[in-house]
Every structure is written in structure tokens, then in C-alpha cells.
ModelCIF file with pLDDT and N, C-alpha, C, O atoms, coordinates in Angstrom:
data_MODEL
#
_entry.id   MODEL 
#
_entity.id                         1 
_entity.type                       polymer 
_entity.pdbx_number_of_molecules   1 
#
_entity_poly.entity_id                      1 
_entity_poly.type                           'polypeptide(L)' 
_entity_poly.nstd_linkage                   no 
_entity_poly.nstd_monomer                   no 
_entity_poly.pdbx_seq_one_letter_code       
;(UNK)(UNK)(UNK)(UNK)(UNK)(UNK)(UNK)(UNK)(UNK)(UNK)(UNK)(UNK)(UNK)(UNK)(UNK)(UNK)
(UNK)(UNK)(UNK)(UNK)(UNK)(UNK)(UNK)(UNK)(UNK)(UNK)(UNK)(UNK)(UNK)(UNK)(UNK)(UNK)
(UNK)(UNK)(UNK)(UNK)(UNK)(UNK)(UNK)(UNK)(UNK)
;
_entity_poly.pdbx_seq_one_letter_code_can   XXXXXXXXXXXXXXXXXXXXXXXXXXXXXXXXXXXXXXXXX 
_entity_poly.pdbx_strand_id                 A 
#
loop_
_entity_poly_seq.entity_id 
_entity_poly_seq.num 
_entity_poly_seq.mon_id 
_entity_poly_seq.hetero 
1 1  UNK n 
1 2  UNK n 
1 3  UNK n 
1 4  UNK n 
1 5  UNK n 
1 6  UNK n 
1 7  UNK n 
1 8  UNK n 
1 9  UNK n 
1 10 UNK n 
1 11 UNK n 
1 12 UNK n 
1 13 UNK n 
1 14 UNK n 
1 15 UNK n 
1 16 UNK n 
1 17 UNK n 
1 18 UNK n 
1 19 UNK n 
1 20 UNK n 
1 21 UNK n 
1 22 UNK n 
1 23 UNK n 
1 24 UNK n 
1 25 UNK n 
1 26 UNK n 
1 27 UNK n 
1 28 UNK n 
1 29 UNK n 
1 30 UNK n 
1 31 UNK n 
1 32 UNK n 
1 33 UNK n 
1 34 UNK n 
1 35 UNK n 
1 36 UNK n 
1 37 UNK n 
1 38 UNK n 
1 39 UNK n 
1 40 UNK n 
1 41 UNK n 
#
_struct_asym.id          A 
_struct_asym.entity_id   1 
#
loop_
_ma_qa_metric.id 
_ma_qa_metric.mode 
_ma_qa_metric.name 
_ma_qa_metric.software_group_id 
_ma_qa_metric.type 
1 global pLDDT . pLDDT 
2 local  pLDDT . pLDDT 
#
_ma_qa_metric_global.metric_id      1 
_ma_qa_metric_global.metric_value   97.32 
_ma_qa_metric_global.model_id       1 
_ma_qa_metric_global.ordinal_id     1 
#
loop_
_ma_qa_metric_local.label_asym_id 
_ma_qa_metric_local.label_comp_id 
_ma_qa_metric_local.label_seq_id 
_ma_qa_metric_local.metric_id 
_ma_qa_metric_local.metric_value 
_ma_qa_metric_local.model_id 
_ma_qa_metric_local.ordinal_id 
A UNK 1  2 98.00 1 1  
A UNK 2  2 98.00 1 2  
A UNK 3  2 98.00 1 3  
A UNK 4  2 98.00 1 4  
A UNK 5  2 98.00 1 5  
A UNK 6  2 98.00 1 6  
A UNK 7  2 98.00 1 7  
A UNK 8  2 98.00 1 8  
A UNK 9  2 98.00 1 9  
A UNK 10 2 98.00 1 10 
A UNK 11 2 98.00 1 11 
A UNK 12 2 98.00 1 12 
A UNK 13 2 92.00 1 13 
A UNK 14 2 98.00 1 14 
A UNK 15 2 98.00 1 15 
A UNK 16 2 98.00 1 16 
A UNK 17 2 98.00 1 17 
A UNK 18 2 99.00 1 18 
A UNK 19 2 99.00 1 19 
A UNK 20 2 99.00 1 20 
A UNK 21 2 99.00 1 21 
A UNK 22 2 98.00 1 22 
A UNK 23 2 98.00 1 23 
A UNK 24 2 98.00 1 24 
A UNK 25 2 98.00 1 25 
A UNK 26 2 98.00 1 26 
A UNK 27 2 97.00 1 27 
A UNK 28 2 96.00 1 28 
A UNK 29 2 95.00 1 29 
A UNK 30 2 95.00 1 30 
A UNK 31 2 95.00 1 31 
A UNK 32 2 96.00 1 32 
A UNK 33 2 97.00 1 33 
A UNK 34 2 97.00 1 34 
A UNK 35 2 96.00 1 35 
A UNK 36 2 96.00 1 36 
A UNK 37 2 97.00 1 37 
A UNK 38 2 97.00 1 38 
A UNK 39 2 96.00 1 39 
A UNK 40 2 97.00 1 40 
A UNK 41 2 97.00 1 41 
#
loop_
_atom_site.group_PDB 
_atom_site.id 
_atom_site.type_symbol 
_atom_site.label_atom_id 
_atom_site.label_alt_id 
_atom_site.label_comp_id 
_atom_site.label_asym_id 
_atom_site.label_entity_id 
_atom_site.label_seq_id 
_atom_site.pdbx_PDB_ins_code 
_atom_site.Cartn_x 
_atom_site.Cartn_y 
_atom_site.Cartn_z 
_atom_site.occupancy 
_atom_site.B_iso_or_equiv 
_atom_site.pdbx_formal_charge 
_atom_site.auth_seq_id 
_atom_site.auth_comp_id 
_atom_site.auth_asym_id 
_atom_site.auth_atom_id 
_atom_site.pdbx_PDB_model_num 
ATOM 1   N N  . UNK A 1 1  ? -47.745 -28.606 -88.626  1.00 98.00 ? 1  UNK A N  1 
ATOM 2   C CA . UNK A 1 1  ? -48.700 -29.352 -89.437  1.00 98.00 ? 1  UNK A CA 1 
ATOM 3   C C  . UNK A 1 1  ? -49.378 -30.511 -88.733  1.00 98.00 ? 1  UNK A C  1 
ATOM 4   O O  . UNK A 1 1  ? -50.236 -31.214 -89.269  1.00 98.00 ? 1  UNK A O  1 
ATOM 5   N N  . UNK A 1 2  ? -48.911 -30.669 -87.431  1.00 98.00 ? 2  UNK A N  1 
ATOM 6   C CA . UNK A 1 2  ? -49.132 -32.727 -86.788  1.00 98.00 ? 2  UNK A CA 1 
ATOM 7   C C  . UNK A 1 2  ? -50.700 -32.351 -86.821  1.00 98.00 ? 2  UNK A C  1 
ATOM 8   O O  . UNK A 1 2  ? -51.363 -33.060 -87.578  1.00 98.00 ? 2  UNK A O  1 
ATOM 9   N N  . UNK A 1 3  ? -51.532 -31.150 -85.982  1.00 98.00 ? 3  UNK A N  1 
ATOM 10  C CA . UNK A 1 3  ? -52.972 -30.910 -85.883  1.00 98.00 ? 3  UNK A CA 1 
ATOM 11  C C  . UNK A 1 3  ? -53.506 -31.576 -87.149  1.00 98.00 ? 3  UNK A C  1 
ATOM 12  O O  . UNK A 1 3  ? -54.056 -32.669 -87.021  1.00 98.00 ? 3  UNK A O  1 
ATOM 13  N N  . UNK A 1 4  ? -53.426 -31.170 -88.037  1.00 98.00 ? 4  UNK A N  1 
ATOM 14  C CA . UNK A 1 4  ? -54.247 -31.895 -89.445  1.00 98.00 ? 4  UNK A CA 1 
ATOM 15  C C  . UNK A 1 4  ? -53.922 -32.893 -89.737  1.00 98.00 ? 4  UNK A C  1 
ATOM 16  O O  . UNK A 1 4  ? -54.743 -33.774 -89.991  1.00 98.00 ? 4  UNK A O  1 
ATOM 17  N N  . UNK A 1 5  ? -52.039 -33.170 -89.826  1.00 98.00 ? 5  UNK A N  1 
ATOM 18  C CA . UNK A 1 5  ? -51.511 -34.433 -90.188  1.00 98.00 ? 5  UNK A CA 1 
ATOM 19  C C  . UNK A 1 5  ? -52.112 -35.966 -89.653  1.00 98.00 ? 5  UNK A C  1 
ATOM 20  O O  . UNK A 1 5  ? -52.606 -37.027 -90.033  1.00 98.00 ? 5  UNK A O  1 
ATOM 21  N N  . UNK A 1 6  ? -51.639 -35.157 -88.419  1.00 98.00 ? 6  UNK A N  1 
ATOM 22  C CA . UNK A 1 6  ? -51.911 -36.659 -87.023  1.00 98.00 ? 6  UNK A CA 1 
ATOM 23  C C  . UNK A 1 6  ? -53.664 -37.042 -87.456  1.00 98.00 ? 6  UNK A C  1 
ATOM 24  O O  . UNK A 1 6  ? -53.945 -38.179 -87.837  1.00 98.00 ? 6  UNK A O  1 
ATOM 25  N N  . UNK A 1 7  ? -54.619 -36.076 -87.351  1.00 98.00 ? 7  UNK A N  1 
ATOM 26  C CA . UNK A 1 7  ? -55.915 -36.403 -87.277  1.00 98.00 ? 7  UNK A CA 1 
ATOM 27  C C  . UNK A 1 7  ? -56.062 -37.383 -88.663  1.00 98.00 ? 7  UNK A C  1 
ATOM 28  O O  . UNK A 1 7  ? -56.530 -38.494 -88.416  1.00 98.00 ? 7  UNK A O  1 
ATOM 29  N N  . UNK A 1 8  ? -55.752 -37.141 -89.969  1.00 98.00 ? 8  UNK A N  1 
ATOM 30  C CA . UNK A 1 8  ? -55.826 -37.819 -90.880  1.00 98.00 ? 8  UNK A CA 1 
ATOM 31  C C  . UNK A 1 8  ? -54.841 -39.134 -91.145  1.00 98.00 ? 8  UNK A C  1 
ATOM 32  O O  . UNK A 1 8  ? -55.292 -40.113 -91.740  1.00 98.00 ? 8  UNK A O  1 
ATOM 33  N N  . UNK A 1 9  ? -53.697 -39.102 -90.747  1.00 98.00 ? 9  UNK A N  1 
ATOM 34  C CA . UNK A 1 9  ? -52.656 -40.449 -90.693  1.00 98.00 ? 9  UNK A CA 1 
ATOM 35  C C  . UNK A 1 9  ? -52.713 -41.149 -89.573  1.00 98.00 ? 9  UNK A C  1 
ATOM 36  O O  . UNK A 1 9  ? -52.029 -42.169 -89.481  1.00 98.00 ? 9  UNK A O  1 
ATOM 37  N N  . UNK A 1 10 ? -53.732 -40.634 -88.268  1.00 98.00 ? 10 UNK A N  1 
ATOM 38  C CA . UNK A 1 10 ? -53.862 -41.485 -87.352  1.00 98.00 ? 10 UNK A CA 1 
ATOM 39  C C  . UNK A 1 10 ? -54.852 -42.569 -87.307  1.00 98.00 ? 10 UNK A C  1 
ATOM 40  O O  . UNK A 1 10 ? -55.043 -43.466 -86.486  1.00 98.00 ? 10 UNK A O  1 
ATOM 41  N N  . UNK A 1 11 ? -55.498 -42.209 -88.535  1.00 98.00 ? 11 UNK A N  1 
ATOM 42  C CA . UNK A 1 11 ? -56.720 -43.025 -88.944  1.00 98.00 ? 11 UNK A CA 1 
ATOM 43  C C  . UNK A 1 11 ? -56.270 -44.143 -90.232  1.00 98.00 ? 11 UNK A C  1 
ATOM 44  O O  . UNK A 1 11 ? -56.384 -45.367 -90.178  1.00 98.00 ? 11 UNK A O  1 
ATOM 45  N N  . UNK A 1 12 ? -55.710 -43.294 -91.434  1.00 98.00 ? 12 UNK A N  1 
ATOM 46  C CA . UNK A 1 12 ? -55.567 -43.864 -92.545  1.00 98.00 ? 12 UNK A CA 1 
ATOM 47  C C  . UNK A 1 12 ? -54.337 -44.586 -92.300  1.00 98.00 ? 12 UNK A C  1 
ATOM 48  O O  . UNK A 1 12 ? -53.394 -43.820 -92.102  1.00 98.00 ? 12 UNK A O  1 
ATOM 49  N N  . UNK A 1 13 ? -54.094 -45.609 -92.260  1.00 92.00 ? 13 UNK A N  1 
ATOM 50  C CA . UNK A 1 13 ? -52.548 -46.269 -92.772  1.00 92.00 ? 13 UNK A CA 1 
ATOM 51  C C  . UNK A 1 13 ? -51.931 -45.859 -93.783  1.00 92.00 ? 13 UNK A C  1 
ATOM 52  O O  . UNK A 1 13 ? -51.621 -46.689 -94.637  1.00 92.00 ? 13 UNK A O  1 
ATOM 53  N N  . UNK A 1 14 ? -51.644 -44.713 -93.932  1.00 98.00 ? 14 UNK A N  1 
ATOM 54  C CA . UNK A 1 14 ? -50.603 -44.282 -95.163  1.00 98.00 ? 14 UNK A CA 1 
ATOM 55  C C  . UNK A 1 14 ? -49.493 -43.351 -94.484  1.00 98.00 ? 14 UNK A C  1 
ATOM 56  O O  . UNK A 1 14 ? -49.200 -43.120 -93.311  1.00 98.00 ? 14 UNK A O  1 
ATOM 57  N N  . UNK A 1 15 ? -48.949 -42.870 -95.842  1.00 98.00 ? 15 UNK A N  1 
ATOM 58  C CA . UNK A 1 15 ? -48.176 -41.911 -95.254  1.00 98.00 ? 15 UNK A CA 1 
ATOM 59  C C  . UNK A 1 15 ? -47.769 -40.975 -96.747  1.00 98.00 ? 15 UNK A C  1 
ATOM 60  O O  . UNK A 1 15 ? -48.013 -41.436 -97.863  1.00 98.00 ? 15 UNK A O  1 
ATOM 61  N N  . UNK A 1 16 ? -47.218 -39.817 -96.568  1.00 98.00 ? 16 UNK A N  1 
ATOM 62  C CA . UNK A 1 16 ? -47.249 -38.816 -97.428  1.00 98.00 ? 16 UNK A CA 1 
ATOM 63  C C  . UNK A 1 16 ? -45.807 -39.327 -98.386  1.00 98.00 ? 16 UNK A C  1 
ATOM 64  O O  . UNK A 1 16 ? -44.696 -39.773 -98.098  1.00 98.00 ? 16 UNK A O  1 
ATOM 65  N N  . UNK A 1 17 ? -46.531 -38.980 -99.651  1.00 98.00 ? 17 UNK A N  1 
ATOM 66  C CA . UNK A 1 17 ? -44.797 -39.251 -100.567 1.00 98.00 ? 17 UNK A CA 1 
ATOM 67  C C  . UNK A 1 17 ? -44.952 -38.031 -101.281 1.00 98.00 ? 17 UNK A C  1 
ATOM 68  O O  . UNK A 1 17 ? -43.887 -38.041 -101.899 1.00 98.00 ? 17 UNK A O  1 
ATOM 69  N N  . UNK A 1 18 ? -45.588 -36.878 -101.668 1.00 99.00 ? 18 UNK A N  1 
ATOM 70  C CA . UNK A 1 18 ? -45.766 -35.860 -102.324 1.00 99.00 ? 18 UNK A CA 1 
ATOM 71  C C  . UNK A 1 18 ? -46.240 -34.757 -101.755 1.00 99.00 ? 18 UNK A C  1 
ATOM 72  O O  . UNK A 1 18 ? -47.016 -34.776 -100.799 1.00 99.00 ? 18 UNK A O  1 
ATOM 73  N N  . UNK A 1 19 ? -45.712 -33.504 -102.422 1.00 99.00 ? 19 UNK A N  1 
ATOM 74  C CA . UNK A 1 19 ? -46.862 -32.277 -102.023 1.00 99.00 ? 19 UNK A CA 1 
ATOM 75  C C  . UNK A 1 19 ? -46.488 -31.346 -102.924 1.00 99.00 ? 19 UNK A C  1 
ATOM 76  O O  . UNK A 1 19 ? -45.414 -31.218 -103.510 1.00 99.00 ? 19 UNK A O  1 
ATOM 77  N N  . UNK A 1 20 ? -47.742 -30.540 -102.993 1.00 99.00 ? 20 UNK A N  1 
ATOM 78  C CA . UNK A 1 20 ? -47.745 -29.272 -103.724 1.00 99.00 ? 20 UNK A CA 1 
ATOM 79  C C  . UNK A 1 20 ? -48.772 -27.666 -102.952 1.00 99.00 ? 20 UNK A C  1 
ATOM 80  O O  . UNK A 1 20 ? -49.986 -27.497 -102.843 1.00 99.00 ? 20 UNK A O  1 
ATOM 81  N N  . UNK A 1 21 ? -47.631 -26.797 -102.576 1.00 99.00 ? 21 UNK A N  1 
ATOM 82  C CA . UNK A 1 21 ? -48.516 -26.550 -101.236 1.00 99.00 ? 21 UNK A CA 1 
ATOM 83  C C  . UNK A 1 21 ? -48.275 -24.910 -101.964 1.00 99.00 ? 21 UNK A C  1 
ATOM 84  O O  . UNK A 1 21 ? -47.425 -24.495 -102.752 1.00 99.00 ? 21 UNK A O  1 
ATOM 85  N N  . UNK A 1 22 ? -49.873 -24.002 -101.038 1.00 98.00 ? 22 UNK A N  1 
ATOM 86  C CA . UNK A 1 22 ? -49.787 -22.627 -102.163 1.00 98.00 ? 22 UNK A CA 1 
ATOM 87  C C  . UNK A 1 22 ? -49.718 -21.871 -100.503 1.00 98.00 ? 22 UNK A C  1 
ATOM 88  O O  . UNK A 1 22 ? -50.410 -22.384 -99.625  1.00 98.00 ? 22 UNK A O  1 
ATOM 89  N N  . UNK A 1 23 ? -48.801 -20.582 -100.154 1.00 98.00 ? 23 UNK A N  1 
ATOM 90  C CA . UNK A 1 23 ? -48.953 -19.704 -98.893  1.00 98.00 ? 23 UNK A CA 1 
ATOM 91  C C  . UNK A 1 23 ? -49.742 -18.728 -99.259  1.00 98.00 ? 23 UNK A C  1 
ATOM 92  O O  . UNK A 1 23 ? -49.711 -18.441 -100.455 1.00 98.00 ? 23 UNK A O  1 
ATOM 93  N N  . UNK A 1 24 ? -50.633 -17.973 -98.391  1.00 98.00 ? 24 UNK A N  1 
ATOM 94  C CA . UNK A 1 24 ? -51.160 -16.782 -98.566  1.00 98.00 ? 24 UNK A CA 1 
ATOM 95  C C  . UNK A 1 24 ? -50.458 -15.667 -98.001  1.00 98.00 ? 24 UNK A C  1 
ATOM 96  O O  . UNK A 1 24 ? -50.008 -15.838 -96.867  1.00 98.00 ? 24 UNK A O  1 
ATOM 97  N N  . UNK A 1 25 ? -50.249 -14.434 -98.621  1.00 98.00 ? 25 UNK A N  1 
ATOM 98  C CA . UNK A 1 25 ? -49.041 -13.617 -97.797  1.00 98.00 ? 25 UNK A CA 1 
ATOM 99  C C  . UNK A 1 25 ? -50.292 -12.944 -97.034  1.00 98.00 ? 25 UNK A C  1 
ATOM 100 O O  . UNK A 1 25 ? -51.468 -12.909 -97.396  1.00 98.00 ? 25 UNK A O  1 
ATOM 101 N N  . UNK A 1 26 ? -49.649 -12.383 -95.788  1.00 98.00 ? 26 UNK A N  1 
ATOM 102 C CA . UNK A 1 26 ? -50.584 -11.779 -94.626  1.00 98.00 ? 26 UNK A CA 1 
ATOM 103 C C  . UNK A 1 26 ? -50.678 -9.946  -95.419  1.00 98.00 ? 26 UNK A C  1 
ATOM 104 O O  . UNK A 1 26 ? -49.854 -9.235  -95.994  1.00 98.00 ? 26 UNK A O  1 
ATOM 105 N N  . UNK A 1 27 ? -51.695 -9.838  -95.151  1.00 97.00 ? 27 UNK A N  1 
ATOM 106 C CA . UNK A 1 27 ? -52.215 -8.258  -95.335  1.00 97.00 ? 27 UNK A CA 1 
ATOM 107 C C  . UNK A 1 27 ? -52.631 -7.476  -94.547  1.00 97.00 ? 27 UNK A C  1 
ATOM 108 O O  . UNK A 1 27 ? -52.943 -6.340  -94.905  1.00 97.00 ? 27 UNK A O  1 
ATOM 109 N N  . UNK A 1 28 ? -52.775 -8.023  -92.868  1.00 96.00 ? 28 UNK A N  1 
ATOM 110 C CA . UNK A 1 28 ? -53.048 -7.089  -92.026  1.00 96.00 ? 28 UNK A CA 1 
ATOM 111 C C  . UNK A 1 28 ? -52.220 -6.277  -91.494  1.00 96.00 ? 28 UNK A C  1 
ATOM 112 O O  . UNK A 1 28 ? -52.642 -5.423  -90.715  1.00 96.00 ? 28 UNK A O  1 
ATOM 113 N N  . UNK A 1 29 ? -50.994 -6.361  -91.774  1.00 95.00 ? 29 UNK A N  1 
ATOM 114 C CA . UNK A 1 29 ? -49.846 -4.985  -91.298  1.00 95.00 ? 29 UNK A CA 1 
ATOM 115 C C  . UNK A 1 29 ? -49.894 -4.727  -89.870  1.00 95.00 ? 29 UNK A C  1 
ATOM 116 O O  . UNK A 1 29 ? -49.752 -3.570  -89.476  1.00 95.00 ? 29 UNK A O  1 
ATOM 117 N N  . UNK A 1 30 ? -50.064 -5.608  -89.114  1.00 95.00 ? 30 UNK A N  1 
ATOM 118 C CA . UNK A 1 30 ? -49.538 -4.981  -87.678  1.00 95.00 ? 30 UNK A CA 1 
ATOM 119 C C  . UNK A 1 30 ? -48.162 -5.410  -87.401  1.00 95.00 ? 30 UNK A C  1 
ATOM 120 O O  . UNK A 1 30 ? -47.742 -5.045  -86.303  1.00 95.00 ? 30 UNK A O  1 
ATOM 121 N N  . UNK A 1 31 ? -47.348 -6.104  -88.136  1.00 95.00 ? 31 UNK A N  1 
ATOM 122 C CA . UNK A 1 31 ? -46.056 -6.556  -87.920  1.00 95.00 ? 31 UNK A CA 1 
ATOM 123 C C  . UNK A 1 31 ? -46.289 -8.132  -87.335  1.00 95.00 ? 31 UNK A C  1 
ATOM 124 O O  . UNK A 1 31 ? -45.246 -8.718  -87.044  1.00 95.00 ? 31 UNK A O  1 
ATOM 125 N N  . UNK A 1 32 ? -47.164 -8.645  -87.197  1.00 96.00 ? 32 UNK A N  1 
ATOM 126 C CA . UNK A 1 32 ? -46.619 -10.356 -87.234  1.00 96.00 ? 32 UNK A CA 1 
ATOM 127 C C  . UNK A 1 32 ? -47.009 -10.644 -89.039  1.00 96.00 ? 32 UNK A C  1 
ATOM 128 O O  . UNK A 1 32 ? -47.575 -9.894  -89.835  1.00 96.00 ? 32 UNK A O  1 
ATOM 129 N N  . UNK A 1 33 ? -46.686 -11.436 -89.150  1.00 97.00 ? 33 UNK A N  1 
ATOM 130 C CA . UNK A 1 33 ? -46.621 -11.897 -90.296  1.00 97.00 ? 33 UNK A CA 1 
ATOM 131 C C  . UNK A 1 33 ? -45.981 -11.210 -91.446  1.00 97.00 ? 33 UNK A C  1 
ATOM 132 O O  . UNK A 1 33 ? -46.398 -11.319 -92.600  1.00 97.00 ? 33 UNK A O  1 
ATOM 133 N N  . UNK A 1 34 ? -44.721 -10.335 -91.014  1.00 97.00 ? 34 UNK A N  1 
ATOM 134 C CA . UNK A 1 34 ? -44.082 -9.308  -91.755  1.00 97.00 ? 34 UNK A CA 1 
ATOM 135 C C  . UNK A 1 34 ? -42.564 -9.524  -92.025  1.00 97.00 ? 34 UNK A C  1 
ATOM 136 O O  . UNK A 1 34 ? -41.755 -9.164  -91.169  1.00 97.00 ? 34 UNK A O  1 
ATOM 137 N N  . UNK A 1 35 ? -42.193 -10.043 -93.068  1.00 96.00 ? 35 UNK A N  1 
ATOM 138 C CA . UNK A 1 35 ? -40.903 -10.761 -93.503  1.00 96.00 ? 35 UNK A CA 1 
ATOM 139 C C  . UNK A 1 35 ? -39.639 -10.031 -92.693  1.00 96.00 ? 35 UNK A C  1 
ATOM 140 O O  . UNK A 1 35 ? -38.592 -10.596 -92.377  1.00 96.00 ? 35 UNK A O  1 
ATOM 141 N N  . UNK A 1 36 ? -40.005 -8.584  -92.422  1.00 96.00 ? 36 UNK A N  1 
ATOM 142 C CA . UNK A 1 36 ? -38.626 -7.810  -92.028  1.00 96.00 ? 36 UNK A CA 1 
ATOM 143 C C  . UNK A 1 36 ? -38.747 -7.561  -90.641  1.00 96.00 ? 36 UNK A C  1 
ATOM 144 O O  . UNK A 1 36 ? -38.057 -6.690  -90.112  1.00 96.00 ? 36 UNK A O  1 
ATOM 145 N N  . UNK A 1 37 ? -39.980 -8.594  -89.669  1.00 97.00 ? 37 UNK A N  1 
ATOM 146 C CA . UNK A 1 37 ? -39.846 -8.837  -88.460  1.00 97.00 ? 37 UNK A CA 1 
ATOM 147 C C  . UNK A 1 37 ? -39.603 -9.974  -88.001  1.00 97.00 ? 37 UNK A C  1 
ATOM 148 O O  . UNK A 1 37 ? -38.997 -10.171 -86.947  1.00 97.00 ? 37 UNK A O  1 
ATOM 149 N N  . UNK A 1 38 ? -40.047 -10.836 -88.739  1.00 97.00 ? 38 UNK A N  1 
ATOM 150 C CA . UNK A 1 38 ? -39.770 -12.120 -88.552  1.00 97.00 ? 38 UNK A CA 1 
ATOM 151 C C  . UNK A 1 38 ? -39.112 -12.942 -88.146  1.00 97.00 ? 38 UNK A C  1 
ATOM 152 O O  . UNK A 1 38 ? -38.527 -13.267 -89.179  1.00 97.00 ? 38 UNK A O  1 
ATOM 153 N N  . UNK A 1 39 ? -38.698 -13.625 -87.321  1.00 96.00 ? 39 UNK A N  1 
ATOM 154 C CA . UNK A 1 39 ? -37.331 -14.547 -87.569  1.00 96.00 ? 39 UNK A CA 1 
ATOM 155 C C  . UNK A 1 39 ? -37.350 -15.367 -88.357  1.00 96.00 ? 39 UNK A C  1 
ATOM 156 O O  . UNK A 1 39 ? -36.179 -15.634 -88.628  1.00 96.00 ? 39 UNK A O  1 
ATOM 157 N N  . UNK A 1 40 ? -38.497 -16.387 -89.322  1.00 97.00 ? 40 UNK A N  1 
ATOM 158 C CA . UNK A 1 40 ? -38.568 -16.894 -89.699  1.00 97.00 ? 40 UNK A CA 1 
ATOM 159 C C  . UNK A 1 40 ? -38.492 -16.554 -91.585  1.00 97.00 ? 40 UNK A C  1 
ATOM 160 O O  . UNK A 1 40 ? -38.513 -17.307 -92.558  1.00 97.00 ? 40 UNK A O  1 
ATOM 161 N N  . UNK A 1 41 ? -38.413 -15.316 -91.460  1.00 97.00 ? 41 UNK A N  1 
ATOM 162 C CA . UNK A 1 41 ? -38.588 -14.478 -92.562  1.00 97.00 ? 41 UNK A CA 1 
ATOM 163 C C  . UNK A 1 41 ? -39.907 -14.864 -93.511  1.00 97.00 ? 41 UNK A C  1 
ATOM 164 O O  . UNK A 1 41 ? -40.164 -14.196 -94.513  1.00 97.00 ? 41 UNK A O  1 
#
């Protein structure tokens, strides 16, 4: 996340106390982004 994080908290003096975050599941089927290859599941 630091790419987006850093660019916006390196500017603003704040810092994060919340989130509400949505994933998109992958649909291209070549096997990255595929829960039963994954290590990350």
C-alpha cells in the first residue's frame, strides 16, 4: 500500500484511524490471482 499511502501522508500530517476496503476477485484464469495457487490464498 506505501505507493499511494506514502504519496498522500507524506504531504498531509495525518495518519489513518479507519478503513473500509472492497477486493475485486481476478477473472482472467491464467493461475496468478487463483486462491488454489497462491500462497497467499
Amino acid at each position: 500500500p506505501t505507493h499511494a499511502l506514502g504519496g498522500i501522508l507524506g504531504a498531509w500530517q495525518t495518519h489513518a484511524v479507519s478503513v473500509s476496503a472492497i477486493g475485486v476477485a481476478d477473472d482472467r484464469g491464467d493461475g496468478v490471482f487463483d486462491k488454489d495457487v497462491s500462497m497467499f490464498a
